[in-house]
Protein backbone atom coordinates (compact mmCIF):
# COMPACT_ATOMS: atom_id res chain seq x y z
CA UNK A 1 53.43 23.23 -52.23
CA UNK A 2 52.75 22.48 -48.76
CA UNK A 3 54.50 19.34 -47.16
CA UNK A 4 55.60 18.52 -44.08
CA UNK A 5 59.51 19.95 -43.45
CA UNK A 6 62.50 17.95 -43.50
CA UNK A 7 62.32 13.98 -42.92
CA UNK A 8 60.94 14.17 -46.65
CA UNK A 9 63.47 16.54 -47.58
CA UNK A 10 66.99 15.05 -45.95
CA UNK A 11 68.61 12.56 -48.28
CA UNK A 12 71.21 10.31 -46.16
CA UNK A 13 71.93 7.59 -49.41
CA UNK A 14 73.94 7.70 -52.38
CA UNK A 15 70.95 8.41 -54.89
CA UNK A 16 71.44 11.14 -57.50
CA UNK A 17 72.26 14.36 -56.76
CA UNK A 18 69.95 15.68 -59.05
CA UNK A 19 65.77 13.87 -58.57
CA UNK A 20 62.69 14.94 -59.79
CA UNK A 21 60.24 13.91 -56.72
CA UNK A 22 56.60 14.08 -57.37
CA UNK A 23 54.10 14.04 -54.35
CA UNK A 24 53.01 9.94 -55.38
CA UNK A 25 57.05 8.57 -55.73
CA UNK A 26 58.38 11.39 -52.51
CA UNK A 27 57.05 8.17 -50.39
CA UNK A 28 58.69 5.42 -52.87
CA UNK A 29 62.15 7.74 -52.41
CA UNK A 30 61.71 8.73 -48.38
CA UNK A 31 60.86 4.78 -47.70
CA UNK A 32 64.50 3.78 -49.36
CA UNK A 33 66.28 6.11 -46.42
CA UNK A 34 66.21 5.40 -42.79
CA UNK A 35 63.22 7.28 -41.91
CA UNK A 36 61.16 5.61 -39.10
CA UNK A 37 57.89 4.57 -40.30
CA UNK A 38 56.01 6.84 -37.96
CA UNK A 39 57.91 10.16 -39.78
CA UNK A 40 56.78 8.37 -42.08
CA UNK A 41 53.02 8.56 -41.48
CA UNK A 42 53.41 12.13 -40.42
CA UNK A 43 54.71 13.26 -43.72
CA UNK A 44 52.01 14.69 -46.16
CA UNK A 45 52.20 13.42 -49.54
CA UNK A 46 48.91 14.26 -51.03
CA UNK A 47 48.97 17.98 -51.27
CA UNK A 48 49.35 19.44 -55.30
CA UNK A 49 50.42 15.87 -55.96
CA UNK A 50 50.47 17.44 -60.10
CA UNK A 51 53.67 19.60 -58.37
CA UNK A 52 57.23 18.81 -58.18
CA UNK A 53 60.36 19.30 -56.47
CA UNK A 54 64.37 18.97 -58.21
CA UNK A 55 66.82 18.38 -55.03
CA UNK A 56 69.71 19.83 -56.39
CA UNK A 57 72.37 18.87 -53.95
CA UNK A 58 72.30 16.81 -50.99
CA UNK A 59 75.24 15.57 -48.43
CA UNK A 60 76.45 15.25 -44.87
CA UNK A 61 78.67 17.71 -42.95
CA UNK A 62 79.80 15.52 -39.95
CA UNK A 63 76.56 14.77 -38.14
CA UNK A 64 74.24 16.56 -40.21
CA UNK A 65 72.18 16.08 -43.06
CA UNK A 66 71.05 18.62 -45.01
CA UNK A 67 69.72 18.70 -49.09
CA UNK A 68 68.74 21.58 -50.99
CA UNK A 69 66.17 21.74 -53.89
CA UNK A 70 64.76 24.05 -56.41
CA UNK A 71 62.55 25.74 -54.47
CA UNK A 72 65.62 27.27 -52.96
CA UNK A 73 64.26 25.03 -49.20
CA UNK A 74 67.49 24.49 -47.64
CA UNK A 75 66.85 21.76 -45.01
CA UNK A 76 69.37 20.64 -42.11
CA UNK A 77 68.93 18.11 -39.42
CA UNK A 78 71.33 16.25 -36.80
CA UNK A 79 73.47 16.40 -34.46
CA UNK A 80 76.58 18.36 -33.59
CA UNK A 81 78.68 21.74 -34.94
CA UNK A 82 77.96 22.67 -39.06
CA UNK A 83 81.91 22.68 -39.67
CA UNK A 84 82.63 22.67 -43.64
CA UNK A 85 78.78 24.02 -43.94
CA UNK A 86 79.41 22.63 -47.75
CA UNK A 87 75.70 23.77 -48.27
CA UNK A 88 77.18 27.30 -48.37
CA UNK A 89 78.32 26.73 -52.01
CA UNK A 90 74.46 27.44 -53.01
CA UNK A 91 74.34 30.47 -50.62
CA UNK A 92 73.44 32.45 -54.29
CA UNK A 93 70.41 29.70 -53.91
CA UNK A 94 68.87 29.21 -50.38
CA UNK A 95 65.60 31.43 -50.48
CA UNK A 96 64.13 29.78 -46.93
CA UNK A 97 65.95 27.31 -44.60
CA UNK A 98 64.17 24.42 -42.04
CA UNK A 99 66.84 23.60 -39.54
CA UNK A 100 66.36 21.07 -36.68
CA UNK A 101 69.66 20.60 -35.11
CA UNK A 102 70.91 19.53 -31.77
CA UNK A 103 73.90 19.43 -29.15
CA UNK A 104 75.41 22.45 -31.23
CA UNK A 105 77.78 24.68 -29.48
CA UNK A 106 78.51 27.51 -32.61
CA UNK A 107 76.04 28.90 -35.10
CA UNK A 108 78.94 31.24 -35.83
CA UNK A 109 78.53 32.66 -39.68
CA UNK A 110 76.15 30.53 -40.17
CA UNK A 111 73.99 32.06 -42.81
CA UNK A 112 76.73 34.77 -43.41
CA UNK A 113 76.44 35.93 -46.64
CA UNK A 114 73.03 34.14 -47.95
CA UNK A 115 71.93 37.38 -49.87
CA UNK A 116 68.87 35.98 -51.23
CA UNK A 117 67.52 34.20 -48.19
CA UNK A 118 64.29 35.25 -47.01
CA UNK A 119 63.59 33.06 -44.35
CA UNK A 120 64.74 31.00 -41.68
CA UNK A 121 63.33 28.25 -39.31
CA UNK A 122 64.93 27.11 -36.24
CA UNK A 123 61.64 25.79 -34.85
CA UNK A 124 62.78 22.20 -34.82
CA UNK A 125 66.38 23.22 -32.87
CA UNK A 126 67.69 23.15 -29.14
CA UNK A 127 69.96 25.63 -28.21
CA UNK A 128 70.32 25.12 -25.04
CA UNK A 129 74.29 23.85 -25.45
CA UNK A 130 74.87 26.95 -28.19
CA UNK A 131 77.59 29.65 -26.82
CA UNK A 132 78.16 31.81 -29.79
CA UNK A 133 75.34 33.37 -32.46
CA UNK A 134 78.44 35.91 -33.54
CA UNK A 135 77.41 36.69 -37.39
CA UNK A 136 74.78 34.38 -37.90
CA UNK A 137 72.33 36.15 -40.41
CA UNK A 138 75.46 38.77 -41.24
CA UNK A 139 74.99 40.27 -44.51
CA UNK A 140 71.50 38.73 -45.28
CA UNK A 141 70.15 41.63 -47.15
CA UNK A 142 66.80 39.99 -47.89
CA UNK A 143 66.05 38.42 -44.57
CA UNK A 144 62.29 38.99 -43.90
CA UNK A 145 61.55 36.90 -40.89
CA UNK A 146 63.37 34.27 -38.73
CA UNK A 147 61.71 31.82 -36.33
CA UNK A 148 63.61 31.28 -33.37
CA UNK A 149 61.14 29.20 -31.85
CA UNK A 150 57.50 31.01 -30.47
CA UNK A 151 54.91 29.79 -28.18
CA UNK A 152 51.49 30.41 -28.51
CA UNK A 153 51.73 33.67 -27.03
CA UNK A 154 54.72 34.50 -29.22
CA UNK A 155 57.06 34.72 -26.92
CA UNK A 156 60.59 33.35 -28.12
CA UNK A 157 61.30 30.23 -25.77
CA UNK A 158 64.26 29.44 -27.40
CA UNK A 159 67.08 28.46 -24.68
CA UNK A 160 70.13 30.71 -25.40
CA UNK A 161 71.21 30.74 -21.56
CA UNK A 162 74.62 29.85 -22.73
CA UNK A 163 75.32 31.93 -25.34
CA UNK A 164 78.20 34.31 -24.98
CA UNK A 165 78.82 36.44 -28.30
CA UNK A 166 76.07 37.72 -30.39
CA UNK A 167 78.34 40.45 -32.28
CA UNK A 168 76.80 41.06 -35.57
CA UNK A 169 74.20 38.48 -34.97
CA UNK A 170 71.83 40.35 -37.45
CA UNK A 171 74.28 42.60 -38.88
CA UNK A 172 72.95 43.84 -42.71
CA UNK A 173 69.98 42.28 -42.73
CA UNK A 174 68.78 45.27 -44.29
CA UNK A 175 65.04 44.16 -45.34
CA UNK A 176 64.24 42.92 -41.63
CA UNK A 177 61.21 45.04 -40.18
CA UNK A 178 61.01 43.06 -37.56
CA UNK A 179 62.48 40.49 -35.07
CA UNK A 180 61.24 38.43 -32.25
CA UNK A 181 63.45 38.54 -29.28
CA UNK A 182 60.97 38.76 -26.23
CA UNK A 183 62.22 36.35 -23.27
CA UNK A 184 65.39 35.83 -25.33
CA UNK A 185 68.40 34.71 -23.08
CA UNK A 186 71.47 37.19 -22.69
CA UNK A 187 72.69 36.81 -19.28
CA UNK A 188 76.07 35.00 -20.28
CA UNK A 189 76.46 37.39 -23.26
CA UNK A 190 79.68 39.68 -23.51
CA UNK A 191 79.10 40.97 -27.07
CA UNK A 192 76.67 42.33 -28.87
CA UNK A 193 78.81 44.42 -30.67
CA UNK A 194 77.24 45.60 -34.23
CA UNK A 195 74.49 43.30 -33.23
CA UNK A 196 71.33 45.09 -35.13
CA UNK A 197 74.04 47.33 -37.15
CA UNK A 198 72.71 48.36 -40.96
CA UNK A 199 69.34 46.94 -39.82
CA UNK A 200 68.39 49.52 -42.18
CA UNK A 201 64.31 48.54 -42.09
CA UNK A 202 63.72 47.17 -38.30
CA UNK A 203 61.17 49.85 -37.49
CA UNK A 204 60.62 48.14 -33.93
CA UNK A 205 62.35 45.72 -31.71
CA UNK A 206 61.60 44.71 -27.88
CA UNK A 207 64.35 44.59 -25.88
CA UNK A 208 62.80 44.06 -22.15
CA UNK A 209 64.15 40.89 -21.43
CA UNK A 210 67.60 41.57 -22.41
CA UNK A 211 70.30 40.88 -18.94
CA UNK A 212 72.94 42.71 -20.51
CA UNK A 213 74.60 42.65 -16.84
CA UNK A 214 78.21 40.64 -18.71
CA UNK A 215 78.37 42.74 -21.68
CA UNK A 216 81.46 44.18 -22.06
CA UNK A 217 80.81 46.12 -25.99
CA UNK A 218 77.83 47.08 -27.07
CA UNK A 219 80.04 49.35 -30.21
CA UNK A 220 78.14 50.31 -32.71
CA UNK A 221 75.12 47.81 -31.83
CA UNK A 222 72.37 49.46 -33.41
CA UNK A 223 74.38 51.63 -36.06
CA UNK A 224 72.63 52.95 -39.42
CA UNK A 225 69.60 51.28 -37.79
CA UNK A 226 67.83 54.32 -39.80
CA UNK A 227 64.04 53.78 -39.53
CA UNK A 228 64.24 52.60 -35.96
CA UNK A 229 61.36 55.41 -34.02
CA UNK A 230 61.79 54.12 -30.59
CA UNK A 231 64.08 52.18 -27.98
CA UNK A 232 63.21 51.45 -24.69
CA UNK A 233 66.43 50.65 -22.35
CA UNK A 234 65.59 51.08 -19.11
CA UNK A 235 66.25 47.42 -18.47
CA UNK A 236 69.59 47.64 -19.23
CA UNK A 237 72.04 47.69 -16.77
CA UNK A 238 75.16 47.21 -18.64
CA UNK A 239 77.80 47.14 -15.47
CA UNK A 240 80.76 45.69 -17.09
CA UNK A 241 80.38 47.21 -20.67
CA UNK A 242 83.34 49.47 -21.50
CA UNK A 243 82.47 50.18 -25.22
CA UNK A 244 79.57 52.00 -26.54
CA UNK A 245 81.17 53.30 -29.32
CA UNK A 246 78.71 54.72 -32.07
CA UNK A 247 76.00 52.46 -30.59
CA UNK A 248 73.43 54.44 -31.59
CA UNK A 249 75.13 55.80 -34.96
CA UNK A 250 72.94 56.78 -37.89
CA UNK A 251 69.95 56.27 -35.96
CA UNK A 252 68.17 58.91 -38.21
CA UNK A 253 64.07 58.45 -37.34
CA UNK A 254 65.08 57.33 -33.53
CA UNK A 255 63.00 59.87 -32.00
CA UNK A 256 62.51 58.56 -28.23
CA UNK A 257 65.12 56.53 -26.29
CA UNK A 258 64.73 55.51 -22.60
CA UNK A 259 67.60 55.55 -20.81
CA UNK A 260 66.76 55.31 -17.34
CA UNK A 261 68.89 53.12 -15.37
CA UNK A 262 71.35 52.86 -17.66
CA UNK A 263 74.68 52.66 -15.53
CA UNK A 264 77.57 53.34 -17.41
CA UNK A 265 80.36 53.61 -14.86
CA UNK A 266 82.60 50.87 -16.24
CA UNK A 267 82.16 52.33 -20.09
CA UNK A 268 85.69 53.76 -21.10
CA UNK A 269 84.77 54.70 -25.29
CA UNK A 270 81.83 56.93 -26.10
CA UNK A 271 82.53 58.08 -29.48
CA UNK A 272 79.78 58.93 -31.81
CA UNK A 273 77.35 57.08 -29.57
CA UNK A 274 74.44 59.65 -30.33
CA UNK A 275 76.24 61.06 -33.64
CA UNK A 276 73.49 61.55 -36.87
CA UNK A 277 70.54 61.23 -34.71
CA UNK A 278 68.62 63.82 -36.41
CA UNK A 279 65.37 63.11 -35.08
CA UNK A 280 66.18 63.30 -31.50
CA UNK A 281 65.66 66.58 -29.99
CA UNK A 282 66.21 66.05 -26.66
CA UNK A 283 67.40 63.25 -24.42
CA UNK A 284 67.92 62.16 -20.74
CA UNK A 285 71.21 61.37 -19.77
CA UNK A 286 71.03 62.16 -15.86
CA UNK A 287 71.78 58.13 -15.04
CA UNK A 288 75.24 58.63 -16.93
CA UNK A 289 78.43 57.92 -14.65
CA UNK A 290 81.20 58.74 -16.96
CA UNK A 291 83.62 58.42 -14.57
CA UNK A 292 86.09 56.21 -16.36
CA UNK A 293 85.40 57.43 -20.42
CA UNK A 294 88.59 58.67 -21.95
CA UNK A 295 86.65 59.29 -25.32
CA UNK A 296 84.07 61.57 -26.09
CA UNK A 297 85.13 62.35 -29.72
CA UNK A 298 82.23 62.87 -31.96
CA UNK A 299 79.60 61.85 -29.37
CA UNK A 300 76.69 64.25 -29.94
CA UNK A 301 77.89 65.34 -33.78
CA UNK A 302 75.55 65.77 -36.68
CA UNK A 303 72.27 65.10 -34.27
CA UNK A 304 69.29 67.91 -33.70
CA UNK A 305 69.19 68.03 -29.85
CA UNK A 306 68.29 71.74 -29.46
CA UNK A 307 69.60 71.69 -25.82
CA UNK A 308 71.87 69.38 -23.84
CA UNK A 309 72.41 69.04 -19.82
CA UNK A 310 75.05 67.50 -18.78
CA UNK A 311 75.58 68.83 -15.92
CA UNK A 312 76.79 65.36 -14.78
CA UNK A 313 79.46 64.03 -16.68
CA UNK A 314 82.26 63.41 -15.08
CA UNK A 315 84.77 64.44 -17.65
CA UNK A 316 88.63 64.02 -15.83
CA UNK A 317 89.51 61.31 -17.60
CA UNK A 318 88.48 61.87 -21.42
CA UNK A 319 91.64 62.90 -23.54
CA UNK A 320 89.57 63.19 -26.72
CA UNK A 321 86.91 65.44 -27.34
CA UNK A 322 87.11 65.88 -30.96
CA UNK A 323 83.78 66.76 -32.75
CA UNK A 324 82.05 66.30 -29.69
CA UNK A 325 79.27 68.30 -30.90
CA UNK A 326 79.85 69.48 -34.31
CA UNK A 327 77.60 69.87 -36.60
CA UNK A 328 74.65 70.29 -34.27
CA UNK A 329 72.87 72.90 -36.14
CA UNK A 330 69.78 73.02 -33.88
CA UNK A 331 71.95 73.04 -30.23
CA UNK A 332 71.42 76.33 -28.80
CA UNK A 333 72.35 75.66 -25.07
CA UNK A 334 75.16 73.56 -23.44
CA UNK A 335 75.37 72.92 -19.70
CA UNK A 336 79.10 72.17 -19.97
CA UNK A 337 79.99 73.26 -16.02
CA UNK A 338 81.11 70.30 -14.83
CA UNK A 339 83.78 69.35 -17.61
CA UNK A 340 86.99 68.83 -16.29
CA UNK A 341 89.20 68.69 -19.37
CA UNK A 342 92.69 68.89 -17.62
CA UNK A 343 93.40 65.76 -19.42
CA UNK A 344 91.82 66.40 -23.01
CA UNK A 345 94.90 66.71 -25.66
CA UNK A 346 92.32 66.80 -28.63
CA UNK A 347 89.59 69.51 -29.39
CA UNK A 348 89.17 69.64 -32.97
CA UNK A 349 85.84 70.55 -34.24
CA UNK A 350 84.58 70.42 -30.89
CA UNK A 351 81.58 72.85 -31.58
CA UNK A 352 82.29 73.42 -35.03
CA UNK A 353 78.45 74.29 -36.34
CA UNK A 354 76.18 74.71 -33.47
CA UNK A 355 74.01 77.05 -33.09
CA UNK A 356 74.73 78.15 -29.79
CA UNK A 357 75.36 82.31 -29.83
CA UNK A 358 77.75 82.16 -26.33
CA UNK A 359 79.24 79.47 -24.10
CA UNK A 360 80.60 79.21 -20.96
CA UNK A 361 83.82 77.85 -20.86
CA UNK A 362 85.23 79.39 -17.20
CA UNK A 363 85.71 75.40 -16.38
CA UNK A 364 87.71 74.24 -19.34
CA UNK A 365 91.76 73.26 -18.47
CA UNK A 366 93.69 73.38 -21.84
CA UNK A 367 96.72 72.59 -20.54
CA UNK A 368 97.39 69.39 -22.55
CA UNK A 369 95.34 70.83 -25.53
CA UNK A 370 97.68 69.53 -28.85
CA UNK A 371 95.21 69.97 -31.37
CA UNK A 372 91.85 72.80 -31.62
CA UNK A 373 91.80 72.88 -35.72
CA UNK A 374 87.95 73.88 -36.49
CA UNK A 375 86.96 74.16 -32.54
CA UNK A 376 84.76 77.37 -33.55
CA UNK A 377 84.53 76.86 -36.85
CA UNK A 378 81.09 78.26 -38.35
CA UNK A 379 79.41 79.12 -35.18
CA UNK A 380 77.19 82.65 -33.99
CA UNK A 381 79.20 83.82 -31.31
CA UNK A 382 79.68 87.15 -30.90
CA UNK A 383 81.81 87.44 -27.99
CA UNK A 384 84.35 84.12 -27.34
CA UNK A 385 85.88 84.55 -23.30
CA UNK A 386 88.99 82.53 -23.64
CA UNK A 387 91.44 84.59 -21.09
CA UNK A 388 91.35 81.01 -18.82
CA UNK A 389 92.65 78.63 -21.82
CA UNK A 390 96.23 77.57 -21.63
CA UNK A 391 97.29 77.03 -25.08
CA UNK A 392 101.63 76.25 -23.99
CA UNK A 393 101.25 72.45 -25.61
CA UNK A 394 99.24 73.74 -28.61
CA UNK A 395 100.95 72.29 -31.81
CA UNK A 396 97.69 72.78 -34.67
CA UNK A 397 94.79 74.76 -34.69
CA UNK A 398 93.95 75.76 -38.54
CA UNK A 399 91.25 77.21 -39.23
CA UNK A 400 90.04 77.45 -35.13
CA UNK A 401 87.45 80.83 -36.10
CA UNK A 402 86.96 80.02 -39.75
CA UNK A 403 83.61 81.25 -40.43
CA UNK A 404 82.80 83.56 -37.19
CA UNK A 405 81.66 86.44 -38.93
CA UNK A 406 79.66 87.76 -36.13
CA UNK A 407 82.26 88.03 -33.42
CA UNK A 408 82.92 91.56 -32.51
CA UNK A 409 84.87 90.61 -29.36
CA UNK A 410 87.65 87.76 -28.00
CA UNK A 411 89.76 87.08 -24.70
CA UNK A 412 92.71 85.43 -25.86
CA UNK A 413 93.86 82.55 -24.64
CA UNK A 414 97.25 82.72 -22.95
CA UNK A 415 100.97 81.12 -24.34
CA UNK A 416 99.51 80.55 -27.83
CA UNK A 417 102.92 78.83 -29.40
CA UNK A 418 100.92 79.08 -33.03
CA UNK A 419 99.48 81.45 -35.31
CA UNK A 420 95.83 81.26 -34.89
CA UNK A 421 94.16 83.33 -37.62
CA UNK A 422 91.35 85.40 -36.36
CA UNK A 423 88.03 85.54 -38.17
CA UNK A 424 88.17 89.47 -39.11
CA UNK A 425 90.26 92.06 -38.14
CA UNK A 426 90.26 93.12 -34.16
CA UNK A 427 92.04 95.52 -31.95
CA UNK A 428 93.34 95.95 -28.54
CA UNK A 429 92.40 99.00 -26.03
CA UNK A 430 95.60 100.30 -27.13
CA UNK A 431 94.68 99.95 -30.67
CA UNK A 432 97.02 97.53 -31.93
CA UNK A 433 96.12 95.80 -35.00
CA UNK A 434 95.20 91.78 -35.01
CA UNK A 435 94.94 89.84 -37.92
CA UNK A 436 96.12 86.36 -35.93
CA UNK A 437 95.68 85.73 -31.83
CA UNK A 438 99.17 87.29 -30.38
CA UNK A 439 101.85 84.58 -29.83
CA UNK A 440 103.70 83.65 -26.31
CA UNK A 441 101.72 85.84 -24.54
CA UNK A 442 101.44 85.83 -20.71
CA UNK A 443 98.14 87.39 -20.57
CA UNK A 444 94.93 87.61 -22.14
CA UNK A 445 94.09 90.29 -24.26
CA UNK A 446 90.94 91.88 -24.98
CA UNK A 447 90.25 92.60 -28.84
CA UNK A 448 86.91 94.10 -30.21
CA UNK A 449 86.01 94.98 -33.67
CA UNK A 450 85.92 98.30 -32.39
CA UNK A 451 88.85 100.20 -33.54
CA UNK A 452 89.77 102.69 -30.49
CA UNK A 453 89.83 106.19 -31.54
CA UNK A 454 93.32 108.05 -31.03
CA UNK A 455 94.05 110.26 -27.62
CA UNK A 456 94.10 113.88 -27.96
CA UNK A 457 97.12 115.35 -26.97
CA UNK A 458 96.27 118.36 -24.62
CA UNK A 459 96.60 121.58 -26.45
């Protein structure tokens, strides 16, 4: 049924919570409120007249008025903050919602939770006095399209200049394929934590307006955003964020990512930021300044890159660099010579599953090194040069070699405090027997595969 939104949908009196409004009596009912007689005139009442409508609850909140009917039309209009949002009983209900709303400062949670809405319209709203958007569509899993106000051109001229959080702004809107953010407002924004996360179906979204210069988290913002092809970020600039952890987590079809620009000197948590991006073989990170990260763990895990340069990470800060690239079946080179790791105390799993069949590790400091359980864990190697690894703080490392069936040599690592079983069976130049790495040891040794036949004595 088309009609003209809201002033014929808002009930302000004390009618009955429950009326049947046909297109003939909608102008006996809207001329009992106080509706100005030119709303009035603008209100269509002759479309499907044979149709009808069944408001099935109406009310104030404050200074707004909103009604809902059984079309599932949610309409609010007013003034002011939604604080009791007593419309939120029908959440189960609302299907599409018309809001025209001023002087707001929250949309906080707005819509959290509306499962089975499918559309909202914010057309007839000013948001120029709105500072936080923080879970505003959260959990609508149905969500098809939003209108945040559009001008001809589509471009979104809707005034969030004051807006400061937009965490999980669209989090779980799992059926929205698209969204339109173009000239959209972030320059006072610190969060946009989990902001697209579990966007399960956005296949495309344009970011090139975003100022994401006062951001300080950006965790997890697109996370499980699984059908998303492309992201172009070489607008951002994000000089105060410090968290990026798992931002682009479970990005699974994300197959191109622009990341030029992007200066990350103030970012302190990187973990899992690029971890089950299976589709993306290869990336640029030669803008990264990871100067002040203490977390790597898990960064690069479970992705396809085949090769990975990074040559420029600054690495004397991170203390974690657990998982850091397990998992990556398809990585067969590592540029790993500028890691400083004098102040890593965790390297579980750190290449646990790649593909790689030698690395260099001549840089690595493992002097704080508490915990390697799984570091080599089902990798080619052949030949493993540990003679520079200080193991003295060492307290777990189960299962380090499980799985390295094609090693036929090892340096040891030095002071090894814990039995450290070794893949297969290996032997020193003198032919001593090694089932485990040798404990307390000052030195490296060198053990093969190659059992060293036994001197002749001279006759």
């Amino acid at each position: 049924m088309k009609r003209k939104r809201f002033l014929s949908g808002i009930i302000t009196c004390g009618l009955s919570c429950c009326m049947l409004l046909t297109a003939p009596t909608e102008a006996v009912w809207a001329a009992t409120q106080n509706v100005d007689s030119a709303a009035l005139e603008a209100t269509d009442f002759t479309a499907n007249a044979a149709n009808t409508v069944t408001v099935i609850a109406y009310g104030d909140d404050a200074d707004l008025h909103w009604s809902i009917n059984s079309y599932g039309e949610l309409y609010i209009s007013g003034t002011g903050n939604a604080d009791a949002k007593p419309w939120m009983a029908y959440q189960n209900q609302i299907k599409s919602a018309y809001i025209s709303m001023t002087s707001f400062t929250s949309m906080k949670e707005f819509f959290k939770g509306c499962t089975t809405l499918t559309y909202a319209d914010f057309s007839g709203s000013d948001f120029s006095d709105c500072m936080d958007m923080s879970q505003m569509f959260y959990g609508c899993k149905n969500l098809l399209d939003i209108n945040l106000q559009t001008d001809a051109d589509n471009h979104t001229i809707v005034n969030t200049g004051n807006v400061t959080n937009m965490e999980s702004m669209f989090n779980g809107c799992s059926s929205l394929q698209s969204v339109h953010l173009n000239d959209f407002n972030t320059s006072n924004v610190t969060s946009m934590a989990r902001m697209f996360e579990s966007c399960s179906q956005l296949e495309y979204i344009d970011l090139s307006s975003f100022d994401v210069g006062k951001v300080t988290t950006m965790a997890q913002m697109f996370e499980n955003c699984s059908v998303l092809a492309e992201l172009d970020l070489s607008n951002f600039r994000p000089v105060c964020t410090t968290d990026m952890s798992a931002m682009f987590f479970g990005c699974t079809l994300l197959g191109s990512i622009n990341l030029t620009g992007f200066d990350t000197s103030s970012v302190i948590k990187m973990p899992s930021m690029f971890s089950g991006c299976k589709n993306l073989y290869e990336i640029n990170l030669s803008s990264f300044n990871t100067s002040n990260v203490t977390d790597m763990s898990g960064m690069f895990a479970d992705s396809n890159f085949g090769s990975l340069d990074l040559s420029n990470f600054d690495t004397r800060k991170v203390t974690s660099m657990s998982d850091m690239f397990a998992y990556c079946n398809n990585l067969t080179n590592i540029n790993l010579s500028s890691f400083n790791t004098a102040n890593v105390t965790d390297m579980t799993g750190m290449f646990s599953y790649i593909s790689c069949n030698s690395l260099d590790l001549s840089s690595f400091n493992t002097s704080k090194v508490t915990k390697a359980n799984h570091m080599f864990a089902g990798t080619p190697f052949e030949t493993l040069n540990l003679s520079n690894f200080d193991f003295s703080q060492l307290k777990s490392a189960e299962h380090m070699f499980d799985g390295l069936t094609s090693l036929t040599r090892i340096q040891t690592p030095k002071h090894t405090p814990v039995s450290i079983v070794l893949p297969v069976t290996m032997y020193s130049e003198t032919g001593k027997e090694y089932n485990s790495l040798p404990l307390n040891n000052n030195s490296s040794l060198t053990l093969t595969t190659t059992k060293p036949a036994p001197a002749h004595l001279p006759s």
